[in-house]
Protein backbone atom coordinates (compact mmCIF):
# COMPACT_ATOMS: atom_id res chain seq x y z
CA UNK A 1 4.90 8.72 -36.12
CA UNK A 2 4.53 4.93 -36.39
CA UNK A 3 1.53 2.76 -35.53
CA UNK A 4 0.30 2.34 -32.11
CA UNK A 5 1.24 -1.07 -31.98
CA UNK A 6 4.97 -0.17 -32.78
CA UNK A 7 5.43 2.02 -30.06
CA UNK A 8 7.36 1.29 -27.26
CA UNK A 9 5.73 1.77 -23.03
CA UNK A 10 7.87 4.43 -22.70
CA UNK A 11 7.12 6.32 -25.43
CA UNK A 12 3.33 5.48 -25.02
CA UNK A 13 3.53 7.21 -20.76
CA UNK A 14 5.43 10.03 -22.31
CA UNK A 15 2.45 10.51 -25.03
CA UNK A 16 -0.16 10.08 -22.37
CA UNK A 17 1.81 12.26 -20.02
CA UNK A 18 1.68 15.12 -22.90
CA UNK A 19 -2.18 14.60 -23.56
CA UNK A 20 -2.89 15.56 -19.82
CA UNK A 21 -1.29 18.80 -19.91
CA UNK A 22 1.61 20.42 -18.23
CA UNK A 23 0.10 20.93 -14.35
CA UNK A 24 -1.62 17.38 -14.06
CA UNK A 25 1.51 15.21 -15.41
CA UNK A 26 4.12 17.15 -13.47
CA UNK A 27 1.76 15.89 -10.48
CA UNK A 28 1.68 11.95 -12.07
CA UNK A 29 6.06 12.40 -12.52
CA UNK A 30 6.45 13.43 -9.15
CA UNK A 31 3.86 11.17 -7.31
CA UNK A 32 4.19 7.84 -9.13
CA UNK A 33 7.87 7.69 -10.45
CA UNK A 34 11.47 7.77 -9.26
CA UNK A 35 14.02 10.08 -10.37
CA UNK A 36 15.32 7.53 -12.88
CA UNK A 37 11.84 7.12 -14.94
CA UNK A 38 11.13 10.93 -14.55
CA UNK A 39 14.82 11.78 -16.32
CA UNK A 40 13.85 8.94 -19.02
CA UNK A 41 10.65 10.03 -19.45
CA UNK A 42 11.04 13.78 -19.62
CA UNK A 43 13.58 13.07 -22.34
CA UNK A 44 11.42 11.12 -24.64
CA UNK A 45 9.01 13.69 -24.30
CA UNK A 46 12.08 16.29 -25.21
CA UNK A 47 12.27 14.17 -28.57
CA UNK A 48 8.48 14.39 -29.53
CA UNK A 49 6.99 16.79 -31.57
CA UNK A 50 4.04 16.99 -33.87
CA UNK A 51 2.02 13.91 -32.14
CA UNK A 52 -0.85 13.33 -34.45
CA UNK A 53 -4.40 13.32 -32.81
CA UNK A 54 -5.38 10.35 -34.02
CA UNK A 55 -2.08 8.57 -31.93
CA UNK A 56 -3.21 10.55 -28.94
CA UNK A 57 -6.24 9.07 -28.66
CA UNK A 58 -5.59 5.82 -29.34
CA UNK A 59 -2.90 5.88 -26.74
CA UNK A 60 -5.21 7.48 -24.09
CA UNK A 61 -7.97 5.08 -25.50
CA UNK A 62 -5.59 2.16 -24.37
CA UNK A 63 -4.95 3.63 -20.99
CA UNK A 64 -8.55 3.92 -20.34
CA UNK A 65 -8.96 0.22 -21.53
CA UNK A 66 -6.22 -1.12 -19.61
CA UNK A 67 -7.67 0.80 -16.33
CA UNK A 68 -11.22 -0.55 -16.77
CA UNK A 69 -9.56 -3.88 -16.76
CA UNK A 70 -7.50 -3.49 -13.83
CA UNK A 71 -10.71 -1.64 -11.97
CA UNK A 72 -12.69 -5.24 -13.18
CA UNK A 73 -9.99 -7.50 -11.81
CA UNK A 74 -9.99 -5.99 -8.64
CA UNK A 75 -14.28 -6.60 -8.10
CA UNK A 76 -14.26 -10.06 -9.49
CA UNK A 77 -10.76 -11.69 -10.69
CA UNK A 78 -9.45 -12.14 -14.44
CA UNK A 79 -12.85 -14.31 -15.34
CA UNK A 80 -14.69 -11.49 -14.33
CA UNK A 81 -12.52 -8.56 -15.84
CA UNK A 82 -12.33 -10.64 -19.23
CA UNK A 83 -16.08 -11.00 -19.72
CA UNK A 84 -16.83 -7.42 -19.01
CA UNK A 85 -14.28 -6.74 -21.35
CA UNK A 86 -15.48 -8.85 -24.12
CA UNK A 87 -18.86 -7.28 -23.61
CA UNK A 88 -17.62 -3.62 -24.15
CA UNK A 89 -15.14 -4.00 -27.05
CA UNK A 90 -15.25 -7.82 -27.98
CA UNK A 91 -13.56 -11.30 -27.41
CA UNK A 92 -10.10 -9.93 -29.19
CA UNK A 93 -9.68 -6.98 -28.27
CA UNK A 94 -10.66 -8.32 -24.51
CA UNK A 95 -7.77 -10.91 -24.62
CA UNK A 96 -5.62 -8.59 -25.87
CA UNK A 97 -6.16 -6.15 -23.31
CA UNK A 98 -6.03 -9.03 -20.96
CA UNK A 99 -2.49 -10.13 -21.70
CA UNK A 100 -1.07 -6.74 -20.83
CA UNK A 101 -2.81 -6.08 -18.39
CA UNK A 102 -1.40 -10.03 -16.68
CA UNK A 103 2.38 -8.83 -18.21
CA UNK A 104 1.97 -5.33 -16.18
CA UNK A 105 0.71 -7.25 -12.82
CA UNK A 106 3.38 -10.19 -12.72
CA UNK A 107 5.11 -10.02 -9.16
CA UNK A 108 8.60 -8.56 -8.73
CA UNK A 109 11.16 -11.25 -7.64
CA UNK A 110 10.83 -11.25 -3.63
CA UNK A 111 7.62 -10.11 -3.22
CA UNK A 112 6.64 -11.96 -0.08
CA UNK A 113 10.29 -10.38 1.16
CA UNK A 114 8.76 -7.09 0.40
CA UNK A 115 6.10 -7.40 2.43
CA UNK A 116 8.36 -7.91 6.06
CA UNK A 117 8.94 -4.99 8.54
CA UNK A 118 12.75 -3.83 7.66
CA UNK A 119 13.50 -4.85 10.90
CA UNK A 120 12.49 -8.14 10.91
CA UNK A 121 13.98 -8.39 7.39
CA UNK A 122 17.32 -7.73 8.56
CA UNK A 123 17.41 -10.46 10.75
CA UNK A 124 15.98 -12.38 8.32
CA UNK A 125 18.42 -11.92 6.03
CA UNK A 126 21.59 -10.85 8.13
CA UNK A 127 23.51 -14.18 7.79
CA UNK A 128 22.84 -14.24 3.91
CA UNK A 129 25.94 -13.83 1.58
CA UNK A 130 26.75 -10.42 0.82
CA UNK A 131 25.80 -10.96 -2.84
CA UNK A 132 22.69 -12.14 -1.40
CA UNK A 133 22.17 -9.79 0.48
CA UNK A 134 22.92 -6.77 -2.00
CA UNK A 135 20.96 -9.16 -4.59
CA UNK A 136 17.64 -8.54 -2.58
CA UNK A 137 18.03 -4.78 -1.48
CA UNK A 138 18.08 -3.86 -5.31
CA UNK A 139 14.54 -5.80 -5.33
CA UNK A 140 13.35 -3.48 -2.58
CA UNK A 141 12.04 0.03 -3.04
CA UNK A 142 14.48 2.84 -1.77
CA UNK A 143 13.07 3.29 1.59
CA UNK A 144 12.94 -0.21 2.51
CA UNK A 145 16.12 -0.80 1.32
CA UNK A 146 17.75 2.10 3.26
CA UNK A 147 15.98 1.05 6.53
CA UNK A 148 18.02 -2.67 6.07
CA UNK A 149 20.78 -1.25 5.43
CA UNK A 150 21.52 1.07 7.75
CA UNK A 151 20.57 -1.71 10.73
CA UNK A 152 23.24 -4.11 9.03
CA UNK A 153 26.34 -4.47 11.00
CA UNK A 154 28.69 -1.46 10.03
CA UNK A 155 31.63 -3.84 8.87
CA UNK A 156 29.21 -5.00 6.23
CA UNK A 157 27.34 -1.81 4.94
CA UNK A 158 30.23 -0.30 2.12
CA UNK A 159 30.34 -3.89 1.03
CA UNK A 160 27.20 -4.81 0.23
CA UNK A 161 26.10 -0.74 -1.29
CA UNK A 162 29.35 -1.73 -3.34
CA UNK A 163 27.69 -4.94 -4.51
CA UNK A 164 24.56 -3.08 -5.24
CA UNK A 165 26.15 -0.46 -7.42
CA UNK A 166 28.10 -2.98 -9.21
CA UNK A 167 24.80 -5.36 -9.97
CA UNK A 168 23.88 -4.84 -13.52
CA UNK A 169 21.80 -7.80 -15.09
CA UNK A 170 21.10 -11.69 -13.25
CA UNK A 171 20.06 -14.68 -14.98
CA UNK A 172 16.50 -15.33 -14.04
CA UNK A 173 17.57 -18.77 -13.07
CA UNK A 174 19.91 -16.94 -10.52
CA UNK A 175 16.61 -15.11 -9.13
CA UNK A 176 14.42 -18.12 -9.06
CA UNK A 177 16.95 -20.54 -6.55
CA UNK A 178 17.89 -17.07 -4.15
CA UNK A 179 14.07 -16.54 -3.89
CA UNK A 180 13.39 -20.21 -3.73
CA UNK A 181 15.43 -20.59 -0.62
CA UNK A 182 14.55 -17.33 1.04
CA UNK A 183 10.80 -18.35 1.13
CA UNK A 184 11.30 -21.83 2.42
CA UNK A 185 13.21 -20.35 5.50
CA UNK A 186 10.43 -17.91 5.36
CA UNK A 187 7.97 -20.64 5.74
CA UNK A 188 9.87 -22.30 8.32
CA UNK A 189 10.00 -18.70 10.21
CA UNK A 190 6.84 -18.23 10.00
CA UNK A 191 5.27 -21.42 11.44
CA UNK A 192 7.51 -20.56 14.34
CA UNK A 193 5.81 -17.14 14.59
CA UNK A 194 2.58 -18.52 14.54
CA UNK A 195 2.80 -21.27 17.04
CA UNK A 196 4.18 -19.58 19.68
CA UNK A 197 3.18 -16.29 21.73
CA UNK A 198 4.31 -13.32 19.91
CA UNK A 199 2.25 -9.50 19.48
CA UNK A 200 -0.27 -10.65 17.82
CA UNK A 201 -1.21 -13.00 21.29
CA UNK A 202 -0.53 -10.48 23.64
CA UNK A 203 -2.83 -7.85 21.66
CA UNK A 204 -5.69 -11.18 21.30
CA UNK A 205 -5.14 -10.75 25.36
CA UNK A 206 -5.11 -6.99 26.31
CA UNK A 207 -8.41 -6.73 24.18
CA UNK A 208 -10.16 -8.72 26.67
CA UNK A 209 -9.22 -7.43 30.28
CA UNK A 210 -10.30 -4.57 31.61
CA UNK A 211 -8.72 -0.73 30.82
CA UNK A 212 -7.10 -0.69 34.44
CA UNK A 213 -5.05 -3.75 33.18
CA UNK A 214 -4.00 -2.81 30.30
CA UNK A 215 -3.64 0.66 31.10
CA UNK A 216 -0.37 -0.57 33.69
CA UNK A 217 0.73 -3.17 31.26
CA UNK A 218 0.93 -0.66 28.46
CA UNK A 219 2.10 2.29 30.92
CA UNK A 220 5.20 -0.61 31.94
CA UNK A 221 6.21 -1.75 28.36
CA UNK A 222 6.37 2.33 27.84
CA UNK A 223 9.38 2.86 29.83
CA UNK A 224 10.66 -1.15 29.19
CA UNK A 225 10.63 -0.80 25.46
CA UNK A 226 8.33 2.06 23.72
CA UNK A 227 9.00 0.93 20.34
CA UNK A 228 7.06 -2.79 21.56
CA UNK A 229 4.02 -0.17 23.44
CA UNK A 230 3.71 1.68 20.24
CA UNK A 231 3.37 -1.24 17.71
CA UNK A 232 0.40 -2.80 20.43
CA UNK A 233 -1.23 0.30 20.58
CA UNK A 234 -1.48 0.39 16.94
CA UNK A 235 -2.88 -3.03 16.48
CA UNK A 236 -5.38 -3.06 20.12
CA UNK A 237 -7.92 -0.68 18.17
CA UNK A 238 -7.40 -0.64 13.75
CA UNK A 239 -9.45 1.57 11.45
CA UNK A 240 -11.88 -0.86 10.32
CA UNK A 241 -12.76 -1.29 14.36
CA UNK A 242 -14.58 1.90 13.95
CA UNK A 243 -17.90 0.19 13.26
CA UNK A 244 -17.77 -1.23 16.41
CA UNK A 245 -18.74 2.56 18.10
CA UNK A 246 -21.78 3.75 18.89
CA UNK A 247 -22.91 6.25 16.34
CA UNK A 248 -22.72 8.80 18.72
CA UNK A 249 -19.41 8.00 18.83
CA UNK A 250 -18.51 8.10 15.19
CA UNK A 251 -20.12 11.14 15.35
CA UNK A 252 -17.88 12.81 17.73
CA UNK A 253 -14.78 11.31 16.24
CA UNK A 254 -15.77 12.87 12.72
CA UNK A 255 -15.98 16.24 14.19
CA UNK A 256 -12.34 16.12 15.05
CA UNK A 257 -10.75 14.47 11.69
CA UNK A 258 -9.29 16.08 8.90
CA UNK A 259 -11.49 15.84 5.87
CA UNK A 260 -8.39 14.80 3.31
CA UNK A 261 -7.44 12.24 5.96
CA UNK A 262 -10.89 10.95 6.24
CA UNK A 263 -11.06 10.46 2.20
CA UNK A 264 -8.11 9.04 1.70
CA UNK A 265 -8.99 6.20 4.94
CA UNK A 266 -12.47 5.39 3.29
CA UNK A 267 -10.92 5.04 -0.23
CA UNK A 268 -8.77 2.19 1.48
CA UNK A 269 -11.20 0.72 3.85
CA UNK A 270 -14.02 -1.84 2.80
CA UNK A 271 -17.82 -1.04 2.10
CA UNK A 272 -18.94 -1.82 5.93
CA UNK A 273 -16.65 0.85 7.38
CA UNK A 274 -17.70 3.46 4.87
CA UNK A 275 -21.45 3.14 5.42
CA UNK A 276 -20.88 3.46 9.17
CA UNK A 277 -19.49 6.77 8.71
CA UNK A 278 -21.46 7.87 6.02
CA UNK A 279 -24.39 7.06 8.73
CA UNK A 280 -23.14 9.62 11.08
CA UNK A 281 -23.01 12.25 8.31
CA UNK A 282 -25.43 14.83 7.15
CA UNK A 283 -26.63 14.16 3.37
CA UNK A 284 -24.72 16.66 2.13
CA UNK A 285 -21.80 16.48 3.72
CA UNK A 286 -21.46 12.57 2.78
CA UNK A 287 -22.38 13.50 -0.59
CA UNK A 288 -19.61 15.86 -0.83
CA UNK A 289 -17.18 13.22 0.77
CA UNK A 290 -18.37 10.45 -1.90
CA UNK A 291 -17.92 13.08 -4.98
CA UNK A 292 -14.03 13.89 -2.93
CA UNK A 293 -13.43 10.21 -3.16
CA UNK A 294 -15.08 9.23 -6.72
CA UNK A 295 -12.38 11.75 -8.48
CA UNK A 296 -9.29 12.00 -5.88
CA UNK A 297 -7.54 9.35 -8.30
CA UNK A 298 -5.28 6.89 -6.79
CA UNK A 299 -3.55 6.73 -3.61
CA UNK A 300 -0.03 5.20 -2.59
CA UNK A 301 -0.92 2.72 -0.05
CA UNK A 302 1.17 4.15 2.79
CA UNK A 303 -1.03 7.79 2.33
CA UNK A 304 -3.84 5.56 3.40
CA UNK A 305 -2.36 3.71 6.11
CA UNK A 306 -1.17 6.94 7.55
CA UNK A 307 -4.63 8.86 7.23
CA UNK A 308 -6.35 6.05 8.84
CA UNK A 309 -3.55 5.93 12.33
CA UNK A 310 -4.54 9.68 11.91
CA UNK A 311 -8.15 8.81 12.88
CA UNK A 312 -6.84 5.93 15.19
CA UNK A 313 -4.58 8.30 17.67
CA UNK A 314 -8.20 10.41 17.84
CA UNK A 315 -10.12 7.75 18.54
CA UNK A 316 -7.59 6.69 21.49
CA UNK A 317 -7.70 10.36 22.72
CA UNK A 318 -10.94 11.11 22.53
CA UNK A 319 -11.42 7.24 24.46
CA UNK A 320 -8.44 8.36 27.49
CA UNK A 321 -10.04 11.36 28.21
CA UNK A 322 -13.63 9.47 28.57
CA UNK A 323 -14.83 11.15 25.42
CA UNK A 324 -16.09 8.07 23.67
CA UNK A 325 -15.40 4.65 24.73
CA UNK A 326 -13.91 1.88 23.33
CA UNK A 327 -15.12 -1.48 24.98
CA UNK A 328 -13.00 -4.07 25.98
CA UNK A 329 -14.00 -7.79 26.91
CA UNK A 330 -13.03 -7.73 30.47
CA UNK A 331 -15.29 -4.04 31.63
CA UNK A 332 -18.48 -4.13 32.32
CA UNK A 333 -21.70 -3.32 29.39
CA UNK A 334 -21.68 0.58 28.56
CA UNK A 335 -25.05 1.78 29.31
CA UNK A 336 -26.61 4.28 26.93
């Protein structure tokens, strides 16, 4: 086999992939990639035979490298990431580590699109050309991209899929203008947003009356629109509120959660939260939940999100039945 240098990213995943062994890359394939890499990976790997060792690890020595440097960047920036760098393996081999790492991280086209609830994208983008339209669902991943277009008006939908199948390579010139105009009516949309009332305001206002209050008010937009109920439930009382409890609290809570579910919500919560439930833990049984969360390996971001509401819909039962309680501005101090 060639040098390392000479070898392509895909044949340097399906090396890697082949170093870990059958049972942990057959979890990586089906985790991390879609159908298309999988088939494209799994025949490279069909083509490879008689790796040397000394290719292996310089291959797994490079994804090592490359993780450290990602790891780094995420504590402290590039500055950071690059001097640690250059103090493990040296100035050039630290810059060139550096480049690929900024060539694997450079945003997608429509990022900021990305980021918008599907159905607030679709009226976003609703009035768009059809090209346009089909130009940015390709940009999407699946499941935000079936969510759009299944709310698009029927009359529409074969259309733009057509246009999507049909969309092979764009000038990035193309990319650059559709994006540039899509994020100054963003902009514009979101100033709007943010100047007037909105979910946000009315959530900024139910956290500070009393539970009577917002018990009716939520019990009313139940039956008016449940979707609306549901998405200010979610945001009156988040994850990270959990260090407002009482320890005793915490402790209850913890005695109802599911251990995976509570892993997975530290590993995507910040240091604060984390130490308040390590707190209300016996030594050994944070210990254990440290070690669970040192060597889980990564998580997809929605796994966490979806762990944490886990502990959130306990919290809110355990407060409704009078359990634990949750304080709100407008009720008078808990006594202890």
């Amino acid at each position: 086999m060639c040098a390392v240098s000479q070898i392509n990213g895909l044949q340097k995943a399906s090396i890697l992939l082949i170093s870990l062994g059958s049972d942990l890359s057959a979890r990586i394939l089906k985790e991390y990639f879609h159908d298309e890499d999988i088939e494209k990976i799994s025949q490279q790997i069909s083509m490879m035979d008689n790796i040397p060792s000394d290719t292996q690890e310089k291959v797994l020595d490079e994804f090592v490298q490359l993780g450290r440097a990602r790891e780094y960047m995420a504590v402290g920036g590039q500055e950071y990431a690059y001097d640690m760098l250059d103090k493990a393996v040296g100035k050039e081999k630290a810059r060139v580590i550096m480049e690929k790492v900024s060539a694997n991280i450079q945003e997608r086209p429509f990022s900021n699109i990305r980021k918008i609830d599907p159905r607030q994208l679709v009226n976003f983008i609703k009035n768009e050309h059809p090209q346009t339209i089909a130009l940015i669902l390709t940009y999407l991943d699946s499941e935000q991209a079936s969510m759009v277009l299944s709310e698009l008006p029927q009359e529409f939908q074969a259309d733009i899929a057509k246009r999507v199948a049909l969309i092979d390579r764009v000038p990035p010139e193309v990319l650059e203008n559709v994006e540039e105009v899509l994020e100054q009516k963003l902009s514009v949309v979101t100033h709007h947003d943010e100047s007037v009332g909105g979910v946000k305001t009315l959530v900024d206002i139910l956290n500070k009356v009393d539970r009577p209050t917002e018990k009716t008010i939520l019990e009313e937009l139940e039956i008016q629109d449940t979707d609306l109920a549901e998405n200010i439930r979610n945001m009156l009382f988040v994850f990270e509120d959990i260090v407002k409890l009482p320890d005793a609290s915490i402790q209850r809570v913890l005695r109802e959660v599911d251990s995976k579910d509570l892993s997975r919500a530290i590993k995507g919560s910040n240091q604060e939260v984390a130490e308040a439930i390590y707190r209300n833990m016996s030594k050994r049984a944070s210990d254990m939940l440290k070690d669970e969360i040192k060597y889980m390996g990564p998580v997809r971001l929605r796994e966490v999100e979806t762990s944490q509401q886990n502990i959130v819909q306990i919290i809110r039962q355990l407060d409704e039945s009078g359990e634990i309680i949750i304080a709100r501005g407008g009720e008078d101090a808990v006594l202890t």
